[in-house]
N, C-alpha and C. Protein backbone atom coordinates (compact mmCIF):
# COMPACT_ATOMS: atom_id res chain seq x y z
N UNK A 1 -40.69 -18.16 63.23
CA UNK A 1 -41.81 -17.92 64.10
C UNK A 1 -42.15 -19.24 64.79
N UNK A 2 -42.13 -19.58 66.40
CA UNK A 2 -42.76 -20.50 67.16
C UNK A 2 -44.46 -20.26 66.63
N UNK A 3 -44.63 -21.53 66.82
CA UNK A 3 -46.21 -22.12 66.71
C UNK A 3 -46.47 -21.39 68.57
N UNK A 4 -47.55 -20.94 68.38
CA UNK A 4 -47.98 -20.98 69.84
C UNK A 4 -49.44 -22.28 69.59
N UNK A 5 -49.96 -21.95 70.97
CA UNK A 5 -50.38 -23.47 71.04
C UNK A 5 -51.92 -22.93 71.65
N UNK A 6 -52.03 -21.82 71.11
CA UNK A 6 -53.39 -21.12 71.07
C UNK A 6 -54.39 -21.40 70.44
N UNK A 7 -55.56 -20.51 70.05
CA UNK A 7 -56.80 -20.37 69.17
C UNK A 7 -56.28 -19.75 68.37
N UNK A 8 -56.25 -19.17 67.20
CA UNK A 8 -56.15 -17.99 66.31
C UNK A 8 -57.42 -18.13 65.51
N UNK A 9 -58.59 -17.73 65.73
CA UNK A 9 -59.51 -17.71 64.67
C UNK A 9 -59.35 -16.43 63.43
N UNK A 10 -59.72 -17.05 62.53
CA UNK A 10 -59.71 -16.15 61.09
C UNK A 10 -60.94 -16.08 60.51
N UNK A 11 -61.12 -14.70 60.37
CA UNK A 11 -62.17 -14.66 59.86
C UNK A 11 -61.89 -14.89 58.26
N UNK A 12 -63.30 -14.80 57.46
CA UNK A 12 -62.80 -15.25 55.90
C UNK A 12 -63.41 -13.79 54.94
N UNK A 13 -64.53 -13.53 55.57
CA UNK A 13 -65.05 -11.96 54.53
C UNK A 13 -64.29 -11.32 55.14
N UNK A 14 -63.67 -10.10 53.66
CA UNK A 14 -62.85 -8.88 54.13
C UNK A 14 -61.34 -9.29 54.63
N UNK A 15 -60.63 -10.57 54.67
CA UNK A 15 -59.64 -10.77 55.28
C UNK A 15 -59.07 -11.96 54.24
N UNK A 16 -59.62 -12.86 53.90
CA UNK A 16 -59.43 -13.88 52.95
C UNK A 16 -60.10 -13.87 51.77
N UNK A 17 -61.38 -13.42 51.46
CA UNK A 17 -62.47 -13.32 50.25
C UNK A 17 -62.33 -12.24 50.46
N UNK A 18 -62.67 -11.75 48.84
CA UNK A 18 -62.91 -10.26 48.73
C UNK A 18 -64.82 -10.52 48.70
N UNK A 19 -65.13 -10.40 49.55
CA UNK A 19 -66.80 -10.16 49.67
C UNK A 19 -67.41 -8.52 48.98
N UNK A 20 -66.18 -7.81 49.34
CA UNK A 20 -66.68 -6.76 48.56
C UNK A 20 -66.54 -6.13 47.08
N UNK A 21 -65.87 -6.84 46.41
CA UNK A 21 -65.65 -7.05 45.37
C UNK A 21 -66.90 -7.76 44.49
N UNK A 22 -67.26 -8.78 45.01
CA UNK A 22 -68.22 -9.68 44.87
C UNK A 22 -69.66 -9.04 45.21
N UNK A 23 -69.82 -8.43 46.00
CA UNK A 23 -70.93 -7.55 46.65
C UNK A 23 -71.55 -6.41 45.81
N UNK A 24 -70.23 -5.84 44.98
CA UNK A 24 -70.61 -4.77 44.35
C UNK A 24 -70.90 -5.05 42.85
N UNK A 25 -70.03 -6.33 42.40
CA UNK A 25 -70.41 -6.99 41.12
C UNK A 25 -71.67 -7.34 41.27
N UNK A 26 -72.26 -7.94 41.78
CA UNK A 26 -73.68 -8.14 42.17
C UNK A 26 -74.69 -6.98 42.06
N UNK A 27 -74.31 -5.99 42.48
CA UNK A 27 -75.34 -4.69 42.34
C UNK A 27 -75.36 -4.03 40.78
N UNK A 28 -73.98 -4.55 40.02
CA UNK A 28 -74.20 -4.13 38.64
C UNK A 28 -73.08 -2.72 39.12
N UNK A 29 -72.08 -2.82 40.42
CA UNK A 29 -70.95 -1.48 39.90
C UNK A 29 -69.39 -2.04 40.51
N UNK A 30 -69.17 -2.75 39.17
CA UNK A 30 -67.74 -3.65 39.74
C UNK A 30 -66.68 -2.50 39.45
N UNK A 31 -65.86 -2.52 40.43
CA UNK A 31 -64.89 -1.65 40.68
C UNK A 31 -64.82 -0.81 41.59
N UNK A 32 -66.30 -0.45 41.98
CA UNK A 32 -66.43 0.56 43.18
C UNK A 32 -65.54 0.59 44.21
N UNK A 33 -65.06 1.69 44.46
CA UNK A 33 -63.88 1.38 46.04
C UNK A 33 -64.76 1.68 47.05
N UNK A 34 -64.62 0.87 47.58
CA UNK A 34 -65.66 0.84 48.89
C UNK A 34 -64.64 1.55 50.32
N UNK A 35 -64.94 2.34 50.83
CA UNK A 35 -64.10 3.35 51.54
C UNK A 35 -64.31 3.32 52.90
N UNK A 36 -65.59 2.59 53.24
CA UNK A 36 -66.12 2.67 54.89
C UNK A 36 -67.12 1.41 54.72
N UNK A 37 -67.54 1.21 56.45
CA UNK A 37 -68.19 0.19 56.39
C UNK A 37 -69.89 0.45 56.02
N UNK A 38 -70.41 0.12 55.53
CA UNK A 38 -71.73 0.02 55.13
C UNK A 38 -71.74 1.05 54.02
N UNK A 39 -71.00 0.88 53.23
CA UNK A 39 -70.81 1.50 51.62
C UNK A 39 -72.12 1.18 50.74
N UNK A 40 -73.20 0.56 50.65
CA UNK A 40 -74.19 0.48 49.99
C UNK A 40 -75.25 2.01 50.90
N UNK A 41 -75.12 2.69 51.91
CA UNK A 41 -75.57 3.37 51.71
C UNK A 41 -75.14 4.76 51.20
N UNK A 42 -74.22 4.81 50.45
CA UNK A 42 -73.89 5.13 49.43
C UNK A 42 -75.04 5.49 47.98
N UNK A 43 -74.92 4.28 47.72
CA UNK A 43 -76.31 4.23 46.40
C UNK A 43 -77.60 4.53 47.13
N UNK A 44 -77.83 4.63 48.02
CA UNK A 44 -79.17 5.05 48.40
C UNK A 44 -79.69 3.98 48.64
N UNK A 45 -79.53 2.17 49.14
CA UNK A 45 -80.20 1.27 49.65
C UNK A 45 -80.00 1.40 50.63
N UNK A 46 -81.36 0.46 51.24
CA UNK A 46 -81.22 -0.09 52.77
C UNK A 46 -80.46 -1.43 52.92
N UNK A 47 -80.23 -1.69 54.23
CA UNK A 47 -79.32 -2.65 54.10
C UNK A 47 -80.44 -4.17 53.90
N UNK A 48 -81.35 -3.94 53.69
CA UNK A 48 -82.45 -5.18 53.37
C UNK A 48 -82.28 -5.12 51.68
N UNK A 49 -82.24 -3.81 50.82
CA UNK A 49 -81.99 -3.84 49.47
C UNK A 49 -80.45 -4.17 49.12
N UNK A 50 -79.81 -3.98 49.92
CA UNK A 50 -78.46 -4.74 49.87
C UNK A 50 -77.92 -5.78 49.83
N UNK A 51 -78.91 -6.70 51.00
CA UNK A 51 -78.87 -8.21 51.24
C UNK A 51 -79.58 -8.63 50.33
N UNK A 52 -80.70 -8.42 49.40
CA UNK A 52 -81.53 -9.36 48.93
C UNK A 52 -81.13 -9.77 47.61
N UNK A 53 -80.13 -9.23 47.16
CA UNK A 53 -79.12 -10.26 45.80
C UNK A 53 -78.21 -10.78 46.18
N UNK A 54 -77.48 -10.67 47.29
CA UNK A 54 -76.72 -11.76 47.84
C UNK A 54 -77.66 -13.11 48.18
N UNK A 55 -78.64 -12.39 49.07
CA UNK A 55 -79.32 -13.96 49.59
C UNK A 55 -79.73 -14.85 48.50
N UNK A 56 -80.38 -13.88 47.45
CA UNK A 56 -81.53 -14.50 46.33
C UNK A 56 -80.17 -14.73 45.72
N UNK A 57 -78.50 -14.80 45.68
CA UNK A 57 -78.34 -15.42 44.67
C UNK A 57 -77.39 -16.86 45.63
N UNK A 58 -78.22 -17.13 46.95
CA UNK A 58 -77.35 -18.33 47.51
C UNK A 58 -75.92 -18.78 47.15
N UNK A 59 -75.97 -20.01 47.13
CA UNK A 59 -74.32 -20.65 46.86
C UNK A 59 -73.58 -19.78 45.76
N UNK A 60 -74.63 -19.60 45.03
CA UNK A 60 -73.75 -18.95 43.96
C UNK A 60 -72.56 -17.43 44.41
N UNK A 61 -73.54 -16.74 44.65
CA UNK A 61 -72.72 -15.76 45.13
C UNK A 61 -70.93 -15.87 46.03
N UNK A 62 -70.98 -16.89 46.70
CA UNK A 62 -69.58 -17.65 47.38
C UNK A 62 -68.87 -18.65 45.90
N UNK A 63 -69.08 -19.29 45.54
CA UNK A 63 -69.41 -20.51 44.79
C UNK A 63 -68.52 -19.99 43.37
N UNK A 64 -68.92 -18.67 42.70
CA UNK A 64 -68.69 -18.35 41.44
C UNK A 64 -68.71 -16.93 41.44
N UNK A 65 -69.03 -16.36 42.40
CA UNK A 65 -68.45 -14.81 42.66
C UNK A 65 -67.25 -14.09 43.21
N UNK A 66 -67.17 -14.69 44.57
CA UNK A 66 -66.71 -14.35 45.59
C UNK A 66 -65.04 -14.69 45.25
N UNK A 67 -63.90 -14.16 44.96
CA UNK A 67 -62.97 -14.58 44.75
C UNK A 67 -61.55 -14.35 46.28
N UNK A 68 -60.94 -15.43 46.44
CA UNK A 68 -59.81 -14.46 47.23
C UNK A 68 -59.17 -13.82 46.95
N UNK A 69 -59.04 -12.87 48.07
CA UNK A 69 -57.54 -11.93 47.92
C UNK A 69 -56.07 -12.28 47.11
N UNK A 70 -55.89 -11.45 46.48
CA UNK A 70 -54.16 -12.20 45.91
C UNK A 70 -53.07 -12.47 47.20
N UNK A 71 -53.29 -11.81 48.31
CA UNK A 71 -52.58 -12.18 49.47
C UNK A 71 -52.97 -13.86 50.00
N UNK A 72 -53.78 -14.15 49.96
CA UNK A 72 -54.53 -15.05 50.35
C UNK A 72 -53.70 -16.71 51.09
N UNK A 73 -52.49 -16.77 50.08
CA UNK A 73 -51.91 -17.98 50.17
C UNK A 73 -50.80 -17.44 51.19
N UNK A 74 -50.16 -16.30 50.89
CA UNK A 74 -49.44 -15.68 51.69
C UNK A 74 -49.79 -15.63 53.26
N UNK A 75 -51.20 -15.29 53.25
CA UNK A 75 -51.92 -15.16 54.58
C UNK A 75 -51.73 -16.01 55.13
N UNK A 76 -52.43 -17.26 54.68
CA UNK A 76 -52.68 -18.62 54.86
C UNK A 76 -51.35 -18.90 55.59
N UNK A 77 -50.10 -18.86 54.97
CA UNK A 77 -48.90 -19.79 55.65
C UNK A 77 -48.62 -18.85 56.55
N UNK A 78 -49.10 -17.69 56.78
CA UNK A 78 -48.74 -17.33 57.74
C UNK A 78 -49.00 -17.41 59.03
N UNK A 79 -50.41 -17.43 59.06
CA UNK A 79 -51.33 -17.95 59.98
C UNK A 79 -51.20 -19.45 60.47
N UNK A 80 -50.71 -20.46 59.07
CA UNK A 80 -50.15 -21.84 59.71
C UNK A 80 -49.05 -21.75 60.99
N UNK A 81 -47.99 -20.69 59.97
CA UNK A 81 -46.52 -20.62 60.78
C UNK A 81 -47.07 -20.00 62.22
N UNK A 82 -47.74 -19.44 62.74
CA UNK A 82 -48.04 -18.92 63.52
C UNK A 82 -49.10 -19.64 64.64
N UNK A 83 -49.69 -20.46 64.81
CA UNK A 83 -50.87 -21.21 65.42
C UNK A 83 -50.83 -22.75 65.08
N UNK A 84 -50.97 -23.41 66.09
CA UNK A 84 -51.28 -24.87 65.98
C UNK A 84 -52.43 -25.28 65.87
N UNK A 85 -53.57 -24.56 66.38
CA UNK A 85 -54.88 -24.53 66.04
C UNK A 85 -55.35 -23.41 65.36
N UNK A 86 -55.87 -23.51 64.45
CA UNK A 86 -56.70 -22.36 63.42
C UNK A 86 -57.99 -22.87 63.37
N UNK A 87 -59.04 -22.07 63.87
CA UNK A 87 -60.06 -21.77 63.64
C UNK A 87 -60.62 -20.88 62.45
N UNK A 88 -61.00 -21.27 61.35
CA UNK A 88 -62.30 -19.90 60.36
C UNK A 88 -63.23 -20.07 61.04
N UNK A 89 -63.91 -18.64 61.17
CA UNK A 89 -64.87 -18.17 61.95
C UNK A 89 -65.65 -17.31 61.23
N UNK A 90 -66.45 -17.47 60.39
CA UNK A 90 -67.23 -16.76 59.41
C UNK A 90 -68.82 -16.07 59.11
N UNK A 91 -69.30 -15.68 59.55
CA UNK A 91 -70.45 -14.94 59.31
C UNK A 91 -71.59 -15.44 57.79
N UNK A 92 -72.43 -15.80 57.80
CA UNK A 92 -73.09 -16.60 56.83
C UNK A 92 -74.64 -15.42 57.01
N UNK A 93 -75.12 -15.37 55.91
CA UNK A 93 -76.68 -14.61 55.78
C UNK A 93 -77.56 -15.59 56.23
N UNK A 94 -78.80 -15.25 56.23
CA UNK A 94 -80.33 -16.51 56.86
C UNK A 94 -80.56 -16.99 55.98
N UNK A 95 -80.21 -17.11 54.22
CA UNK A 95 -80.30 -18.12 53.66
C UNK A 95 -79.10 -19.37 53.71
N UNK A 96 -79.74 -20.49 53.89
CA UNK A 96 -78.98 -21.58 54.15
C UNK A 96 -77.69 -21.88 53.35
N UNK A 97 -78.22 -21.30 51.69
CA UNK A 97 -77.28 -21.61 50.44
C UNK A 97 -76.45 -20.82 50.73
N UNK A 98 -76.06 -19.68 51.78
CA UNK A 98 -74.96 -18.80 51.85
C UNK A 98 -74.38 -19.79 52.67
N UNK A 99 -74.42 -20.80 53.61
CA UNK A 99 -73.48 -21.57 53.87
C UNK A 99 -73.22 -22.98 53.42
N UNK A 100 -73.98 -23.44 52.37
CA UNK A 100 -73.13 -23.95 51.26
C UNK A 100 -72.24 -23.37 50.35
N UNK A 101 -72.42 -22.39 50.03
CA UNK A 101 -71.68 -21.62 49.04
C UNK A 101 -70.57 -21.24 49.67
N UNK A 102 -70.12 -21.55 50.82
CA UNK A 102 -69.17 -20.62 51.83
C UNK A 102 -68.13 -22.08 51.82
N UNK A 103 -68.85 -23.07 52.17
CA UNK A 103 -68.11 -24.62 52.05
C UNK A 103 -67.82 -24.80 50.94
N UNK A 104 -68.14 -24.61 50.04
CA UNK A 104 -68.10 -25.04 48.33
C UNK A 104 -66.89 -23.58 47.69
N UNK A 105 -66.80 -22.75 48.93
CA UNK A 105 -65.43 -21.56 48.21
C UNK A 105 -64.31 -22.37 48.44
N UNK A 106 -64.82 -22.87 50.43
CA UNK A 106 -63.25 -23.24 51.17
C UNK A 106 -62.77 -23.91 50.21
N UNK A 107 -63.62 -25.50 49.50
CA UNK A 107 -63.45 -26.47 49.09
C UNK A 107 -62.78 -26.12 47.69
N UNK A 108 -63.02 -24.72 47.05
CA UNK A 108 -62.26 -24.91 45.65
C UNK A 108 -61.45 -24.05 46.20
N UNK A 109 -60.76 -23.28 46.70
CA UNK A 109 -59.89 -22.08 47.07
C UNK A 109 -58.92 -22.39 48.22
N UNK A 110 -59.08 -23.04 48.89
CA UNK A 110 -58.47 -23.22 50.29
C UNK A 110 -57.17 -24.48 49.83
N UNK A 111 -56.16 -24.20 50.20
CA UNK A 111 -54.87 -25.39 49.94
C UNK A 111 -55.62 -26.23 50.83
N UNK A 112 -54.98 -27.82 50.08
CA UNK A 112 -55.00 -29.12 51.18
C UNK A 112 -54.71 -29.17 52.54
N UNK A 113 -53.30 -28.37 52.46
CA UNK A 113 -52.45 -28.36 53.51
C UNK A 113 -53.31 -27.68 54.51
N UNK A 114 -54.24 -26.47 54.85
CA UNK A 114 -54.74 -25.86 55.43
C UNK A 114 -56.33 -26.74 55.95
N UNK A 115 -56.46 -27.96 54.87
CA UNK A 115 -57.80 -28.25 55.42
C UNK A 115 -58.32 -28.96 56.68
N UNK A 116 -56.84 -28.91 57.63
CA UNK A 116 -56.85 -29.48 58.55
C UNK A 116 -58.03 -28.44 59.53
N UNK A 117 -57.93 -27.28 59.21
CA UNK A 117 -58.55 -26.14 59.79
C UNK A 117 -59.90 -26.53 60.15
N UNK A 118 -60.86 -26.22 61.31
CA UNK A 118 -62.04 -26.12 60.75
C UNK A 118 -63.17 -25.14 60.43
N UNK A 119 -63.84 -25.08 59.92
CA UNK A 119 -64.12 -23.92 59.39
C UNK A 119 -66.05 -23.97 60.44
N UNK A 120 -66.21 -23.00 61.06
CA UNK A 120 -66.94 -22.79 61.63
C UNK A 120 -68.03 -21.42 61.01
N UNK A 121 -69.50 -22.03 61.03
CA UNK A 121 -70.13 -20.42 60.41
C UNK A 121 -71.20 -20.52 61.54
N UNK A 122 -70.88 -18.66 61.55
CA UNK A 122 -71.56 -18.12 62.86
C UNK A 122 -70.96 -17.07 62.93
N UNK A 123 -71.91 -15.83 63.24
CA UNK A 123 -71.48 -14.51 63.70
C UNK A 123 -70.93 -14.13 64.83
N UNK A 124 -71.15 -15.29 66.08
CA UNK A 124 -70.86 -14.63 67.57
C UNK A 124 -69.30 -15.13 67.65
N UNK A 125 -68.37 -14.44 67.11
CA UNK A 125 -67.02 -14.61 67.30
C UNK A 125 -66.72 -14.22 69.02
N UNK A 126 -67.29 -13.79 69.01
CA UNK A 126 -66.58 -13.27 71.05
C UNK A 126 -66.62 -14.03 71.71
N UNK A 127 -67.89 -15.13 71.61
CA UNK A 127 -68.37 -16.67 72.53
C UNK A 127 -66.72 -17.28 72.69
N UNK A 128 -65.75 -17.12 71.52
CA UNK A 128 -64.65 -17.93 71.39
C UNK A 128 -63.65 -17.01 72.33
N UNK A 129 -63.95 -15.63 72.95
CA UNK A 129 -62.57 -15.42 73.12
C UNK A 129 -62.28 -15.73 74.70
N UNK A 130 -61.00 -15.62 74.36
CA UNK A 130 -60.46 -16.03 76.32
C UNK A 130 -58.83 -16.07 76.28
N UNK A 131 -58.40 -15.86 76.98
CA UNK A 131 -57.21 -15.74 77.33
C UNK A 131 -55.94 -16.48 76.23
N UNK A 132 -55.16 -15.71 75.43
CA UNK A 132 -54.04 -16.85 74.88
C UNK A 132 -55.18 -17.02 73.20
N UNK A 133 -56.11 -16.38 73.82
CA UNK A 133 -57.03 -16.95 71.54
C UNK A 133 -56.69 -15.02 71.24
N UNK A 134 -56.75 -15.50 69.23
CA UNK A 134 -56.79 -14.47 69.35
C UNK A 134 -57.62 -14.37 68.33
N UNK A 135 -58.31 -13.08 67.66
CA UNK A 135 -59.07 -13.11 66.66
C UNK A 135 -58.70 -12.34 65.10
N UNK A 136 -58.61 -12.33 64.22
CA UNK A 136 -57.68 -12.06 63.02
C UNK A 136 -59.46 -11.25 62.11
N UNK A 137 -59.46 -10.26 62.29
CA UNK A 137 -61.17 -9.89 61.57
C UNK A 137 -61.16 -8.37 61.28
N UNK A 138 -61.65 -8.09 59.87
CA UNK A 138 -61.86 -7.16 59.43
C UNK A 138 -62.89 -5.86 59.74
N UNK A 139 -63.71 -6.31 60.64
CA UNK A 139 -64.87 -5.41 61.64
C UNK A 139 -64.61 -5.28 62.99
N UNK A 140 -64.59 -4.01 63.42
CA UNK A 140 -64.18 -3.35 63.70
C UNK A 140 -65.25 -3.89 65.28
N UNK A 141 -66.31 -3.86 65.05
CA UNK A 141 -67.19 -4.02 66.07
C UNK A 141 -66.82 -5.74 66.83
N UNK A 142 -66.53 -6.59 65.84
CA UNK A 142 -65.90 -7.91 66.20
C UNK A 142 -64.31 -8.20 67.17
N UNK A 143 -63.64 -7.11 67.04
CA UNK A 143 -62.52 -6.75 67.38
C UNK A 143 -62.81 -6.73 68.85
N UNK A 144 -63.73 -5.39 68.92
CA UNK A 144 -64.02 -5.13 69.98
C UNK A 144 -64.67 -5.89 70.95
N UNK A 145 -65.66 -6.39 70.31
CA UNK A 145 -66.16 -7.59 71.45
C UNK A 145 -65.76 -8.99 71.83
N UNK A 146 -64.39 -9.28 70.58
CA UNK A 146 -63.68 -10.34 71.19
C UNK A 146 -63.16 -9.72 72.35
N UNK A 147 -62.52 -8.72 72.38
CA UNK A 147 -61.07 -8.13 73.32
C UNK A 147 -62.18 -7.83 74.64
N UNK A 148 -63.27 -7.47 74.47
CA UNK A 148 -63.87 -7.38 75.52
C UNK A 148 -64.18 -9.00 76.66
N UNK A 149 -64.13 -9.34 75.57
CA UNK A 149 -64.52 -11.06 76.35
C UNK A 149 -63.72 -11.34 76.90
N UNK A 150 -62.11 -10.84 76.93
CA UNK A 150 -60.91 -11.49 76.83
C UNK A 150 -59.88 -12.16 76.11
N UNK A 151 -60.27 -11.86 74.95
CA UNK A 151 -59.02 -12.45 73.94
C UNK A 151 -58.74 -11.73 73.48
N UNK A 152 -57.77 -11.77 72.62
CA UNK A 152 -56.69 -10.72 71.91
C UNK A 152 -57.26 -10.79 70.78
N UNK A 153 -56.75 -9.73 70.01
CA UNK A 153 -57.78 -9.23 68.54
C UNK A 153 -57.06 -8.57 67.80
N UNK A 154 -56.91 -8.98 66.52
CA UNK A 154 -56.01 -7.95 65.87
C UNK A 154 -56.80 -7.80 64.19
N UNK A 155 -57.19 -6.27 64.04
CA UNK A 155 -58.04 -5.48 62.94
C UNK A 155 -57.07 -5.50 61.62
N UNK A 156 -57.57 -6.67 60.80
CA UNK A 156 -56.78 -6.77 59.17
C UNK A 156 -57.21 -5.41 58.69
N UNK A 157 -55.82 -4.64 58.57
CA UNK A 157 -56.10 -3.54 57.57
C UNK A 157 -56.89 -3.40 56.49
N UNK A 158 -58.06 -2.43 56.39
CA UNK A 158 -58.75 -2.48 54.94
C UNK A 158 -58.92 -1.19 54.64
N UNK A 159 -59.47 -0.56 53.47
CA UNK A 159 -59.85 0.89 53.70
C UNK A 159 -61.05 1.34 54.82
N UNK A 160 -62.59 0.12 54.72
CA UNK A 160 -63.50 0.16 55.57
C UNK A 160 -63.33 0.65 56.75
N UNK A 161 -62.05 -0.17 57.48
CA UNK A 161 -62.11 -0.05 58.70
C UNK A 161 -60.76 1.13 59.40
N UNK A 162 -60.38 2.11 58.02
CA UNK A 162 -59.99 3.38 58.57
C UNK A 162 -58.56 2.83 58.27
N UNK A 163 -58.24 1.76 57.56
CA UNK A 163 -56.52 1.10 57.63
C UNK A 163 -56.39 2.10 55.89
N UNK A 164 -55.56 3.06 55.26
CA UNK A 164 -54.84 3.50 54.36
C UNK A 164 -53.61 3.08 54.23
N UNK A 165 -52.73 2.21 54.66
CA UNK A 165 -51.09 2.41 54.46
C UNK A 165 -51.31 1.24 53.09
N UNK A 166 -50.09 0.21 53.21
CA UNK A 166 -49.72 -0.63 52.38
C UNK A 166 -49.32 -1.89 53.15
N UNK A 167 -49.30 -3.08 52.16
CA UNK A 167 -49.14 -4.39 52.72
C UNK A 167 -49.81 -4.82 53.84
N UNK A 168 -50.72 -4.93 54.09
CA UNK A 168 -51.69 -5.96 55.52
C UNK A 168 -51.17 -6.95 55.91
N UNK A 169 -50.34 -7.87 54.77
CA UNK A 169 -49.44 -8.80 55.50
C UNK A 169 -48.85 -8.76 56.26
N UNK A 170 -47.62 -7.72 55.79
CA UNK A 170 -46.36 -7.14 56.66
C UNK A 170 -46.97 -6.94 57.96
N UNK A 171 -48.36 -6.04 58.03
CA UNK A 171 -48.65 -5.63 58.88
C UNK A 171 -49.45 -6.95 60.14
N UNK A 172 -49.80 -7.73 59.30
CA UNK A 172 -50.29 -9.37 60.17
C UNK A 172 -49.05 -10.00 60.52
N UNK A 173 -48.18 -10.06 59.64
CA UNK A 173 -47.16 -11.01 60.34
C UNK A 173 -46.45 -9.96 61.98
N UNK A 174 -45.92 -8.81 61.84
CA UNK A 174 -45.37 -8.29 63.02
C UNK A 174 -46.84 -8.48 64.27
N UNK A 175 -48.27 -8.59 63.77
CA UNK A 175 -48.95 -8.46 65.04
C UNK A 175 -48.92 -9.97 65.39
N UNK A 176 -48.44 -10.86 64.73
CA UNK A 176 -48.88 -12.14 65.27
C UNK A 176 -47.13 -12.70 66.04
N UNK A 177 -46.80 -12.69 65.48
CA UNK A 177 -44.98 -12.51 66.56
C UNK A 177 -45.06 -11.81 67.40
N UNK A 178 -45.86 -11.11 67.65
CA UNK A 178 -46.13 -10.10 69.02
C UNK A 178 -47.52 -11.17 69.86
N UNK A 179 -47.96 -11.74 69.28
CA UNK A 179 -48.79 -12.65 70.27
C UNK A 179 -48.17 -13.99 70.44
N UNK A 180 -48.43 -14.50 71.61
CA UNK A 180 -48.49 -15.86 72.06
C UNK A 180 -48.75 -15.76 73.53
């Protein structure tokens, strides 16, 4: 695979961290398969009773919850082999400790080799898109409003976002040899 000499931003919840794994250990129901997006209304919360043990449990929740994917390293070189610039582009809650706790995952989880990356937190992923970037993200609504801006976008298979087959890798590496 040529390096192209693009953007590739990556997102890190749902694509690199299992946030939902972590999300549901938190509510007291680890294992739950989470099947669509906004699966806590499911149990009958609002999404304010949803957020408020993530927030109230700050860094921690990233820090000592939040684990990566077993794909994760796999991902990683792939996304190297693929982009000369890598952007993380990550989504953080209004408590502050959710973006320490988000620096303090990269910092124990993330290879050396990758820390060249920089890791950016902020929800408005679309501000970044434009011609030749592309965006690597598990929401569905993010997809869309990169590609609307103008950049290319490609939806990491999950169950949430309507993906059932097998391997997400397989399925990242053929979409990213198809970009440059």
């Amino acid at each position: 695979m040529t390096k192209s000499k693009n953007l590739l931003c990556l997102d890190l919840d749902g694509v690199v961290i299992d946030f939902t794994s972590a999300a549901c250990e938190i509510h007291g129901r680890p294992g739950y398969h989470v099947s669509h997006w906004d699966w806590y209304l499911d149990w009958g919360m609002t999404p304010a009773q949803f957020w408020k043990p993530i927030k109230d449990a700050g860094e921690a929740f990233y820090a000592e919850l939040a684990k990566p994917y077993p794909w994760m390293d796999e991902l990683l070189s792939i996304v190297d082999e693929a982009a000369e610039h890598v952007l993380i582009k990550s989504a953080c809650t209004t408590n502050p400790a959710s973006w320490s706790g988000k620096v303090i995952w990269w910092d124990k989880y993330i290879p050396a080799k990758y820390k060249k990356w920089e890791l950016d937190l902020g929800s408005e992923k679309y501000l970044l898109a434009a011609p030749g970037r592309i965006l690597v993200d598990d929401y569905v609504e993010n997809i869309k409003a990169f590609s609307d801006y103008g950049g290319c976008a490609y939806l990491f298979p999950q169950p949430w976002n309507g993906y059932t087959g097998s391997d997400p890798i397989a399925r990242l590496r053929a979409a990213l040899d198809n970009w440059k």
